[in-house]
Protein backbone atom coordinates (compact mmCIF):
# COMPACT_ATOMS: atom_id res chain seq x y z
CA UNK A 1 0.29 -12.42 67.40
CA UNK A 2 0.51 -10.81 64.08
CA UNK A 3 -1.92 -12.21 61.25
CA UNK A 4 -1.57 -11.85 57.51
CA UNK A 5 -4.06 -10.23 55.68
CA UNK A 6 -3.09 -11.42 52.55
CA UNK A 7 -6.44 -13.34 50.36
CA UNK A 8 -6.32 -16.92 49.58
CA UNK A 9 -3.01 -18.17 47.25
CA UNK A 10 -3.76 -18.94 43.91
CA UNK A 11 -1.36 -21.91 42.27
CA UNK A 12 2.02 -20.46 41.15
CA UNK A 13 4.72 -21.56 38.73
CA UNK A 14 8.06 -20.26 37.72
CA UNK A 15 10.74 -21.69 34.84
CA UNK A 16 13.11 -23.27 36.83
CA UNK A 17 16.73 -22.42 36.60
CA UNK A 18 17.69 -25.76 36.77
CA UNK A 19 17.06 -29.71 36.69
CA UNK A 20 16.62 -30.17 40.58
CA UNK A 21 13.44 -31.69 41.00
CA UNK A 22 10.70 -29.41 41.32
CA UNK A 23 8.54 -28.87 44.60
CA UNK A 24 5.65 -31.13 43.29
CA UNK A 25 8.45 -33.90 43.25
CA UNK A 26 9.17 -33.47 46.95
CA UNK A 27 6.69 -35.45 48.94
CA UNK A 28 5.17 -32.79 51.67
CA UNK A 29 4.78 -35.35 54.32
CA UNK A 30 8.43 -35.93 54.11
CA UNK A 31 9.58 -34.97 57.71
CA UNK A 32 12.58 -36.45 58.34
CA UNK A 33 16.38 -35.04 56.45
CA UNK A 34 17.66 -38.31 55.80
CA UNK A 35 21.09 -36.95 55.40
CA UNK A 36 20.63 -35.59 58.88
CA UNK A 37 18.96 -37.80 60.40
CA UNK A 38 16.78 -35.36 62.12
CA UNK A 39 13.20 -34.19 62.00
CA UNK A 40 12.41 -31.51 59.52
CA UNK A 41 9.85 -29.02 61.10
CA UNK A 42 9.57 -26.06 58.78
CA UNK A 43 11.06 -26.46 55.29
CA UNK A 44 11.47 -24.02 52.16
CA UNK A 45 11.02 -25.51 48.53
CA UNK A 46 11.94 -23.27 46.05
CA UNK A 47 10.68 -20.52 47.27
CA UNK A 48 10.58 -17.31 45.09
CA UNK A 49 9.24 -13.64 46.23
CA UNK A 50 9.02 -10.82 44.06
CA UNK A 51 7.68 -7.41 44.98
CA UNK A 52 6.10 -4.86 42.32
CA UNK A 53 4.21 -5.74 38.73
CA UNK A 54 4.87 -8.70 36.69
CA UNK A 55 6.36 -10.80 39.15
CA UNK A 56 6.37 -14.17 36.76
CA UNK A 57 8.26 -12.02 34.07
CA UNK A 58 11.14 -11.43 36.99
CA UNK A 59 11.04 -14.65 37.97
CA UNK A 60 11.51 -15.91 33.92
CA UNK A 61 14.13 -13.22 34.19
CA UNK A 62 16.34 -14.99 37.06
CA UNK A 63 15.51 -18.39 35.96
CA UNK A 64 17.45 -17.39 32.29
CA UNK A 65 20.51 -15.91 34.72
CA UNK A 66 19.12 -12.28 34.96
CA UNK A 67 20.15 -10.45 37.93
CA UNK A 68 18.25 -8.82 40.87
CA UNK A 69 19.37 -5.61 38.99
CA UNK A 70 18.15 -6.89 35.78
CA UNK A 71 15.02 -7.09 37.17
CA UNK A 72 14.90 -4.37 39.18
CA UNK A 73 14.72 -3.03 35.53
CA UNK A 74 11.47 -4.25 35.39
CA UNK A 75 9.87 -2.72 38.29
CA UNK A 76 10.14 -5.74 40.31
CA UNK A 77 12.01 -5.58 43.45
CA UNK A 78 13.33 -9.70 44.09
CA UNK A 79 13.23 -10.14 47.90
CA UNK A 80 13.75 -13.65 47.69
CA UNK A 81 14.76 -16.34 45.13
CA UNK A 82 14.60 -19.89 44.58
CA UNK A 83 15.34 -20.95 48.22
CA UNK A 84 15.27 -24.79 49.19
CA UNK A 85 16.36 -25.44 53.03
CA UNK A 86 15.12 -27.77 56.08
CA UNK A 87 15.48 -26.67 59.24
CA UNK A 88 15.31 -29.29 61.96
CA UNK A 89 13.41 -29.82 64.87
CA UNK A 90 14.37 -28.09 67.99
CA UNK A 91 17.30 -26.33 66.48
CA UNK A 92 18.62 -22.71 66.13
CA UNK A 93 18.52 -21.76 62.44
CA UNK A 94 20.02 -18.65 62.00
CA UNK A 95 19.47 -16.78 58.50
CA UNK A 96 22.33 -13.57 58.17
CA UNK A 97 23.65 -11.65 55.50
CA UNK A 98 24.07 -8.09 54.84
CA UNK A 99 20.90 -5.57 54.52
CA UNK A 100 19.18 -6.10 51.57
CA UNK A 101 20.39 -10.08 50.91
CA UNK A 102 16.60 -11.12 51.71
CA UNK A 103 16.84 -12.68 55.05
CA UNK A 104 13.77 -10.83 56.61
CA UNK A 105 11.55 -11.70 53.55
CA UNK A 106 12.31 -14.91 54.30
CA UNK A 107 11.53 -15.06 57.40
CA UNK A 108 8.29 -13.54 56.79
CA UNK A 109 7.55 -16.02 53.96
CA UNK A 110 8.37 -18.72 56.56
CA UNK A 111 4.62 -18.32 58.17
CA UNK A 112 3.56 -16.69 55.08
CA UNK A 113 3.25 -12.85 56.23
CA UNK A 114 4.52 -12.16 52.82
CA UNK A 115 3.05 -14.72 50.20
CA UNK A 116 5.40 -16.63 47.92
CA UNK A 117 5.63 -15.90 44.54
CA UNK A 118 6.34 -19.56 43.73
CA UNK A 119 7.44 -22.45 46.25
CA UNK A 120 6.30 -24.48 49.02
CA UNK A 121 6.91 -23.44 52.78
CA UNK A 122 6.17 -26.96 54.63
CA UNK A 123 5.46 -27.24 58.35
CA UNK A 124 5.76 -30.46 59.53
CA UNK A 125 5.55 -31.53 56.14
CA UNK A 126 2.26 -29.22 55.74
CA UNK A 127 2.71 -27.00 52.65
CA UNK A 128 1.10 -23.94 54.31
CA UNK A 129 1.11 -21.85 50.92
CA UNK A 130 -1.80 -23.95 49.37
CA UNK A 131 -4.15 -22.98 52.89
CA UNK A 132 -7.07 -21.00 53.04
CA UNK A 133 -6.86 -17.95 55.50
CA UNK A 134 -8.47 -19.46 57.87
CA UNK A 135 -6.15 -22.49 58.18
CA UNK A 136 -3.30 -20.71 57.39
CA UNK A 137 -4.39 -18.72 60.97
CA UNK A 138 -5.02 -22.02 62.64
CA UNK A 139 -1.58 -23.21 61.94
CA UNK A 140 0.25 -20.10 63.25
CA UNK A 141 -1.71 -20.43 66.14
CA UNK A 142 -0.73 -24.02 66.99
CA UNK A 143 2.69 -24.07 65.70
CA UNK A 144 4.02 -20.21 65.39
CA UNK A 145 5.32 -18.50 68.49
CA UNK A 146 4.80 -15.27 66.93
CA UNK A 147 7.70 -13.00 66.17
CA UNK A 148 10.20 -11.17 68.29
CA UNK A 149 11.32 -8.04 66.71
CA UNK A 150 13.82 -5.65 67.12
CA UNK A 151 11.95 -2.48 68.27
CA UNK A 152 10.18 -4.87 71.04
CA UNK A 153 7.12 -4.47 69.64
CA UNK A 154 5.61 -4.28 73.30
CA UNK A 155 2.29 -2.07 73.69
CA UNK A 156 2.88 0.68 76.65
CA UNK A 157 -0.02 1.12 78.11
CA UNK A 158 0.00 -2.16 79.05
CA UNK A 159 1.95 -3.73 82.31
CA UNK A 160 4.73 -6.52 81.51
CA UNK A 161 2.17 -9.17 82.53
CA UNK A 162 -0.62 -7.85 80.69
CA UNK A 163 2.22 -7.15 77.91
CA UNK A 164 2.93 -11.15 77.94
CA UNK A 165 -0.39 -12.56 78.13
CA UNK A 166 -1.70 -10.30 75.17
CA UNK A 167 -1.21 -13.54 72.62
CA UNK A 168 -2.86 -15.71 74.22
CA UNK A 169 -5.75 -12.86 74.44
CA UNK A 170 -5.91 -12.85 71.04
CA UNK A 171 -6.45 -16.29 71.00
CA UNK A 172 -9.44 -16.03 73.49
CA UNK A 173 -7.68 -17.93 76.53
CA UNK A 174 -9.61 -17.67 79.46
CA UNK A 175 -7.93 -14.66 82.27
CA UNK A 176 -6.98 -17.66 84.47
CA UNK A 177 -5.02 -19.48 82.29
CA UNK A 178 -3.92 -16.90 80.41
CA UNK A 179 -2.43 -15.37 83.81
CA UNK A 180 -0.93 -18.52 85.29
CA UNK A 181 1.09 -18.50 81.19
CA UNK A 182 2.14 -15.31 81.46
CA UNK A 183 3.72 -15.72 85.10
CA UNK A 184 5.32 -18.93 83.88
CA UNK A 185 6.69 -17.05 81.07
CA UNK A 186 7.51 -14.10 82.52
CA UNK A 187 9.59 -16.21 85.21
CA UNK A 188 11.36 -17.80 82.79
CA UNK A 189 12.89 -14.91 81.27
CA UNK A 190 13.98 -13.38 84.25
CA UNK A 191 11.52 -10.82 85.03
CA UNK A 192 9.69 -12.15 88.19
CA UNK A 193 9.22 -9.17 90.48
CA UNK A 194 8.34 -6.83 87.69
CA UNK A 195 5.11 -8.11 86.29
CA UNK A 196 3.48 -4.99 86.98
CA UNK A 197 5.80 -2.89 85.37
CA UNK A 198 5.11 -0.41 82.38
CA UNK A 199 7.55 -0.94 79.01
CA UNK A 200 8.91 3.08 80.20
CA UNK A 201 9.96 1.94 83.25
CA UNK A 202 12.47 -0.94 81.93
CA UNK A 203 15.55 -0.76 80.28
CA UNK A 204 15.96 -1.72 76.59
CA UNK A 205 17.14 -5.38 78.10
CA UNK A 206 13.95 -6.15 80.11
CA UNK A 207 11.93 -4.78 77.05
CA UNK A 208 13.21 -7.51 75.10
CA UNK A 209 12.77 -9.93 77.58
CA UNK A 210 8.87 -9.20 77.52
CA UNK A 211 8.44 -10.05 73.84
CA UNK A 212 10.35 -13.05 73.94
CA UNK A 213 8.25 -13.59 77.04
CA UNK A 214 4.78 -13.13 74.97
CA UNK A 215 6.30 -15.82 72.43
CA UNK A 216 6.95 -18.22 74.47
CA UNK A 217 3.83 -18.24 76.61
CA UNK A 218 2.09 -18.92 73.28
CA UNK A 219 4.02 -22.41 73.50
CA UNK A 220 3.64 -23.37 70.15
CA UNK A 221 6.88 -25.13 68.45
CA UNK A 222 8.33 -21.99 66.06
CA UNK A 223 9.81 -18.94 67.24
CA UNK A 224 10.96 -16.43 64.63
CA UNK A 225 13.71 -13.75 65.51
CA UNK A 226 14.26 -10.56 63.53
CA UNK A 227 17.19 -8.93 64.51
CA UNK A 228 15.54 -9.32 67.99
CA UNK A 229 18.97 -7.86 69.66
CA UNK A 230 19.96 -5.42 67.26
CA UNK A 231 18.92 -2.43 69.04
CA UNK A 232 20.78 -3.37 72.42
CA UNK A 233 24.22 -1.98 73.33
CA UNK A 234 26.77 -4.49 73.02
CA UNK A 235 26.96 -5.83 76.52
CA UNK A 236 23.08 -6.30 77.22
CA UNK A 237 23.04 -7.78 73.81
CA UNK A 238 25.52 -10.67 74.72
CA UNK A 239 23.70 -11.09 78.00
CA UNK A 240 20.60 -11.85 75.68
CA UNK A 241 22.64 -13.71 73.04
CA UNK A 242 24.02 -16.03 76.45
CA UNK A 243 20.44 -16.12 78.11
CA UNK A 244 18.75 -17.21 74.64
CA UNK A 245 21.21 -19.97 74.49
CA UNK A 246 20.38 -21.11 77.94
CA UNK A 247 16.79 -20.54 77.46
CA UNK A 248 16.55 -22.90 74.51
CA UNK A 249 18.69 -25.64 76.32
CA UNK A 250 15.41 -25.72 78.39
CA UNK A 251 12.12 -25.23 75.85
CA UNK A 252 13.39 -26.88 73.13
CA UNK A 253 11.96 -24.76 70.73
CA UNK A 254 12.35 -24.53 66.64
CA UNK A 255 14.25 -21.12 66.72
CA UNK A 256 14.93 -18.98 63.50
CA UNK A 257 16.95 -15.79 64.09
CA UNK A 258 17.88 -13.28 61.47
CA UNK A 259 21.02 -11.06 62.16
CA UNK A 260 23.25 -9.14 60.25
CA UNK A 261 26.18 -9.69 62.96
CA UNK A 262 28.38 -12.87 61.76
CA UNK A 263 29.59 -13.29 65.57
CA UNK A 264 26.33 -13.91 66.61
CA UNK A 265 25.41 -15.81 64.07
CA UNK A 266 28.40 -17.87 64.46
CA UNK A 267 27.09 -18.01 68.64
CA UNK A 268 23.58 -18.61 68.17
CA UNK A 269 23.06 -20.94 65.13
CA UNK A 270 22.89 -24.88 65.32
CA UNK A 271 23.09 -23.91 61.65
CA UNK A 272 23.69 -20.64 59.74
CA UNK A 273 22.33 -19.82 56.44
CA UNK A 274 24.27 -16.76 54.72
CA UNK A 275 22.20 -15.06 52.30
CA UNK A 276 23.28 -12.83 49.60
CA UNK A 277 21.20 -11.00 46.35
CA UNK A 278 18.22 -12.47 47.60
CA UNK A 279 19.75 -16.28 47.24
CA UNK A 280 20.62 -18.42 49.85
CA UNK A 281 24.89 -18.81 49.58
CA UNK A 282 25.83 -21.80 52.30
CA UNK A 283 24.18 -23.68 54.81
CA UNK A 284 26.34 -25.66 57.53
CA UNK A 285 27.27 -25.19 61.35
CA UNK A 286 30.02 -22.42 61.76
CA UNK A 287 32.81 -24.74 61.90
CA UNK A 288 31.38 -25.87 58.10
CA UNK A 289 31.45 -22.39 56.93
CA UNK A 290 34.67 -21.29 58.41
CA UNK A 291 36.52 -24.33 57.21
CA UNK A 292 35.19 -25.11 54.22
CA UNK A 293 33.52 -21.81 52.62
CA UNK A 294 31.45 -22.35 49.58
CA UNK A 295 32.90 -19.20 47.55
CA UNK A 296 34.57 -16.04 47.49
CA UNK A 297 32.02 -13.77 49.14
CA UNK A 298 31.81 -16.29 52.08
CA UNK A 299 35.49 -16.39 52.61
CA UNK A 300 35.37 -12.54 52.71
CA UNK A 301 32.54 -12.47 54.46
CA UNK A 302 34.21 -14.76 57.41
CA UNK A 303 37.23 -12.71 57.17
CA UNK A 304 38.70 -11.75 60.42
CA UNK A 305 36.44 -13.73 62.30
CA UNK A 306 37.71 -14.94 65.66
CA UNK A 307 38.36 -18.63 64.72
CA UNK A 308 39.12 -19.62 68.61
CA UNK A 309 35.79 -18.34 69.80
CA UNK A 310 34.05 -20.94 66.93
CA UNK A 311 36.31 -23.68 66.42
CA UNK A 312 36.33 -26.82 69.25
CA UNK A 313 38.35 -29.25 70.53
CA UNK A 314 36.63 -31.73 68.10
CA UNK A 315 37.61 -29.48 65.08
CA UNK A 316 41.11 -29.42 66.00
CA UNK A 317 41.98 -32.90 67.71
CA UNK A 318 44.33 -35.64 65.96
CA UNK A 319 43.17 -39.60 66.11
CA UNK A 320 44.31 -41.59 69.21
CA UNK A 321 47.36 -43.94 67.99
CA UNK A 322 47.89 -45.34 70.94
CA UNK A 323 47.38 -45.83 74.95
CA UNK A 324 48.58 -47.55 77.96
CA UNK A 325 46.05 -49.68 79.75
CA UNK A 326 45.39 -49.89 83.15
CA UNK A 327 46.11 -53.57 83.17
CA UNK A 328 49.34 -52.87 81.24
CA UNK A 329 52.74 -53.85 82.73
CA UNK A 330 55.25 -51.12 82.68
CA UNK A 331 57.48 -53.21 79.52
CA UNK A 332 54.19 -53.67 77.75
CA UNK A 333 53.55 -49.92 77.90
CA UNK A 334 57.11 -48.99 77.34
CA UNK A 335 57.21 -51.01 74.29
CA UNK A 336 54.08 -49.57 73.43
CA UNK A 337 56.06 -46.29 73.37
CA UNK A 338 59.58 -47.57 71.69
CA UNK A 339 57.62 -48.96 68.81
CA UNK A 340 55.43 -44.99 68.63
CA UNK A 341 58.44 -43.29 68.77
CA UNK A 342 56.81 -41.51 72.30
CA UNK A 343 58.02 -40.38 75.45
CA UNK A 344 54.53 -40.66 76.95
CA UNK A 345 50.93 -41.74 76.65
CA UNK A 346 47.96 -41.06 78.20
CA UNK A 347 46.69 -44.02 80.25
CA UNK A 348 42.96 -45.77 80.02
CA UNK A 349 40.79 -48.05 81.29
CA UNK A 350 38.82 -50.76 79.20
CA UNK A 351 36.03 -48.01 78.85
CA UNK A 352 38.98 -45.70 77.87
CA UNK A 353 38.38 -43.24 80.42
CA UNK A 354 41.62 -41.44 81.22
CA UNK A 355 43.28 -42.14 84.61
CA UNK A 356 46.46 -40.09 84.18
CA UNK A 357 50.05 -39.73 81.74
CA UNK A 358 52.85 -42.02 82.05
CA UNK A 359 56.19 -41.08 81.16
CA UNK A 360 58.75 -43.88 79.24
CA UNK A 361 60.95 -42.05 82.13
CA UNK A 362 58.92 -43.21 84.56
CA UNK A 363 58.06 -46.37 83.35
CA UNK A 364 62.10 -46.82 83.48
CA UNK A 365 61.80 -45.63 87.45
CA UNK A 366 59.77 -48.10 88.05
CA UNK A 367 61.47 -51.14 86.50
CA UNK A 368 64.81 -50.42 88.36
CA UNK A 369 62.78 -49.91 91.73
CA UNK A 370 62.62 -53.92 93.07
CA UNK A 371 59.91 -53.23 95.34
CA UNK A 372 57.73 -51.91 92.13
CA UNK A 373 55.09 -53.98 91.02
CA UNK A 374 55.97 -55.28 87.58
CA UNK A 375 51.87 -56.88 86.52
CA UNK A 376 50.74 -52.67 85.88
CA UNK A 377 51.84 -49.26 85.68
CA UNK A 378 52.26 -48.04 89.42
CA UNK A 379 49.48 -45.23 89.81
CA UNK A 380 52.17 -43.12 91.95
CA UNK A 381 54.11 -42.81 88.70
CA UNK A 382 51.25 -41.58 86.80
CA UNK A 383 50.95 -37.99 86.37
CA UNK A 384 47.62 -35.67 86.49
CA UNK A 385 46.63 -36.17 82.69
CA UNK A 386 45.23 -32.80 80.95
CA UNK A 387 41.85 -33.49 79.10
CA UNK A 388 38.71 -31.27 77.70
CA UNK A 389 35.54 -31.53 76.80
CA UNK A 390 35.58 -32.44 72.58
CA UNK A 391 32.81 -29.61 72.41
CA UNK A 392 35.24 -26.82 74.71
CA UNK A 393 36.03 -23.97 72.69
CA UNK A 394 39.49 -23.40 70.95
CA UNK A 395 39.79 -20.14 73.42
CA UNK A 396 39.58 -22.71 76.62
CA UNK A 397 41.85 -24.92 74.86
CA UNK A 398 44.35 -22.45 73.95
CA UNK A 399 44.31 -21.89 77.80
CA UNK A 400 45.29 -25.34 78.86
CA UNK A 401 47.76 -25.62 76.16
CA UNK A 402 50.12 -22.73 77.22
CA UNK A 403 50.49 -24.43 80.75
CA UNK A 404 50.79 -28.03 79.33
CA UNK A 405 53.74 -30.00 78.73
CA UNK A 406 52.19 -32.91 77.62
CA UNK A 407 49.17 -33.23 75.00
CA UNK A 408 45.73 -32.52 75.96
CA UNK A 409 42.85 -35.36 75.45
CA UNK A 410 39.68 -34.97 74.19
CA UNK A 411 36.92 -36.86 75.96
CA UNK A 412 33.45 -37.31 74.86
CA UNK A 413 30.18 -36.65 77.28
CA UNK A 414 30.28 -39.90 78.47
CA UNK A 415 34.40 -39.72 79.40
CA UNK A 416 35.70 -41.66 76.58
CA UNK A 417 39.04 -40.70 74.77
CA UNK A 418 38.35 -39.45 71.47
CA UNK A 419 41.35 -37.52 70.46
CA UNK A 420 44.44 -35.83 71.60
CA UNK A 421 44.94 -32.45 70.31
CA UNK A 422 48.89 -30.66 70.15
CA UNK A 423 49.99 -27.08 70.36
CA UNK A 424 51.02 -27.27 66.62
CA UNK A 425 47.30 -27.81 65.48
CA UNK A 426 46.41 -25.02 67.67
CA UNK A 427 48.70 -22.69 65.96
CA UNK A 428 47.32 -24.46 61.96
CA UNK A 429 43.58 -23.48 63.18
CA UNK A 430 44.42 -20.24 64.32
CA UNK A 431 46.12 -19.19 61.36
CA UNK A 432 44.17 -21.04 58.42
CA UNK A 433 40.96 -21.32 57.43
CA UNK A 434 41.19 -24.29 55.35
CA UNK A 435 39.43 -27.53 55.41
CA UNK A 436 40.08 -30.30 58.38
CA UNK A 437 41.04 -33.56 57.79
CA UNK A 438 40.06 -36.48 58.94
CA UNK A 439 40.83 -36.30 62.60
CA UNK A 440 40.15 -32.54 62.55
CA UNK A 441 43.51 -31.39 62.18
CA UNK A 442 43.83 -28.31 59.48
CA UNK A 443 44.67 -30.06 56.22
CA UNK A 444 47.67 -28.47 54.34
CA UNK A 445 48.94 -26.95 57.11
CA UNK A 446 52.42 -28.90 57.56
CA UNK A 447 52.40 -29.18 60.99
CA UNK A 448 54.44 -31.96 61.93
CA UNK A 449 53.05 -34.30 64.81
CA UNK A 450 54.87 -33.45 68.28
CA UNK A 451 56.30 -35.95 70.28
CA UNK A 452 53.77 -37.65 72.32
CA UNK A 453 50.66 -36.72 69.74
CA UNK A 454 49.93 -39.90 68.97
CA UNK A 455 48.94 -41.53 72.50
């Protein structure tokens, strides 16, 4: 585990650039995002770092609308400035940006390798900047992970066991438990079988897969990420990228990852921050920041991104307007249709799970046919009805839409109907990347509704 060796924090205070309320003014026990709804474990208020002499003269400097150049005049080098985020319980925060914006400062001001200039850092509503050393070291050792880097940062003279059990060494865990750790952790990245293994002897994949091996068998609540698969070649590194993914599906950890690589940002984060000038620029999920940038560098920033790789069913999907029911008759669900202006509708139960597509064709079939039962829609005149997951990427959905004939619904994890979505909306989220409306469907786009999109 890496320590600081930084002395004890002194109180700080900055001008502040603005009338926001100031970091005394928000309560440190506060752990829940009520806009969210979700528990905040590790938060940033106003957080400020400035390298070189005279830091409080940079910061005075910013806070009057100087520039990181302007101070850079100074002698002051601004790594980080006036940064207020939460990031949630058991989520992937990603922090990105270009080299230089400030996201690996952050990162390190996050368990306080660098100190702050000015600001709180709050873990579980703990501000962790007003700690002595030896607190501040008792908190990363119950609730930091440690940090996976990208140059490993594995020693190799060491064996990959020995490699992922030297955290808990540090932390004077006896051999036996330290040992049964490191096999658990070892297993669960995939490297069973080569526990006694030297770094030299493993590809640049495997070497990763040690470090974020020695995190985890720390088992405390926070892992930190930087630029942990930079240094891979592309495919390994989307084998890691998938593998993290699954990996956090089963620890449930508080993940933040710094990249400089917008696709993986855009693959990895629950939420991305994008950083630029040493200022925090947007936070949201990607489909917030591809549909709804906040400015100018964003939008150029997401430009050329591959929407259909991002984007979801949910993003895209128009409101349900109407059904048949089960328990329909077929001149109840015809009429239905008549009074849509549809030539077919998706059919439900009570529970609105989707039991198939009836055409007003074959609802006609079946009223001509005497021996047709005339209390429901006859099941043999149903067709298969095409439906996704809401949370399916637009690429899968694209997919099913070439081969359809009929619009595609959107069910929920439980089954329900939630939306239908049409090959025209498809073709709007593909092209723009405006704002959604209401039922997801890209806003301004002038795609008329196709026949049949509003079952």
């Amino acid at each position: 585990m890496t320590t600081s060796t930084a002395a004890e924090p002194s109180p700080r205070t900055h001008p502040r650039p603005d009338d926001r309320p100031s970091a005394s003014e928000c309560p440190a026990d506060a752990a829940t995002d009520a806009s969210a709804g979700k528990r905040v474990k590790l938060a940033a208020r106003d957080l400020s770092k400035v390298f070189g002499p005279r830091p409080e003269r940079a910061l005075e400097l910013l806070a009057q609308g100087g520039t990181k150049a302007d101070a850079q005049k100074l002698g002051a080098a601004v790594g980080v400035y006036d940064v207020s985020l939460d990031i949630h319980e058991g989520e992937t925060f990603v922090l990105m940006g270009l080299s230089g914006s400030g996201k690996s400062t952050l990162l390190r001001l996050l368990n306080r390798l660098h100190e702050p200039t000015a600001g709180q850092v709050l873990v579980d509503g703990l501000d962790i900047t007003r700690l002595s050393r030896r607190e501040l070291l008792a908190v990363r050792r119950e609730k930091f992970s440690g940090m996976v880097f990208q140059q490993f940062a594995i020693l190799p003279h060491r064996t990959v066991l020995d490699n992922v059990a030297y955290g808990l060494e540090v932390q004077g865990v006896g051999a036996d438990e330290r040992r049964r750790r490191a096999l658990e952790a070892t297993a669960l990245v995939g490297l069973e079988g080569w526990e006694a293994y030297y770094p030299a002897e493993l590809s640049g994949g495997m070497q990763q897969r040690v470090g974020l091996a020695r995190a985890l068998a720390v088992d405390a609540d926070i892992l930190l990420m930087d630029e942990a698969f930079s240094a891979l070649d592309p495919l390994i590194r989307r084998e890691m990228q998938d593998e993290l993914i699954e990996l956090q599906a089963r620890v449930n950890k508080t993940i933040v990852f710094v990249t400089h690589d917008l696709d993986e940002a855009l693959k990895l984060g629950d939420r991305i921050a994008i950083m630029k000038d040493a200022r925090v620029v947007q936070v949201g999920t990607a489909e917030e920041i591809l549909t709804d940038p906040a400015d100018e560098y964003v939008e150029a920033f997401i430009e050329g991104v591959d929407r259909a790789s991002v984007l979801t069913a949910a993003n895209i999907m128009q409101p349900v307007k109407e059904t048949a029911l089960l328990r329909d008759g077929p001149n109840t669900a015809r009429t239905k249709m008549r009074r849509h202006g549809l030539s077919g509708m998706l059919v439900v139960d009570r529970e609105r799970r989707v039991h198939g597509y009836v055409t007003a064709k074959s609802l006609g079939a079946q009223l001509e046919d005497p021996d047709a039962p005339r209390d429901r829609i006859d099941p043999e005149r149903m067709e298969p009805a095409v439906v996704v997951d809401m949370h399916e990427p637009l690429q899968g959905v694209i997919g099913l839409a070439s081969e359809a004939s009929k619009p595609i619904g959107v069910i929920d994890e439980r089954g329900r109907l939630r939306g239908v979505v049409v090959k025209g909306a498809i073709l709007a989220a593909l092209a723009q990347p405006g704002q959604t409306g209401n039922g997801g469907v890209v806003a301004g786009s002038g795609v008329a509704r196709e026949e049949g999109a509003g079952v």
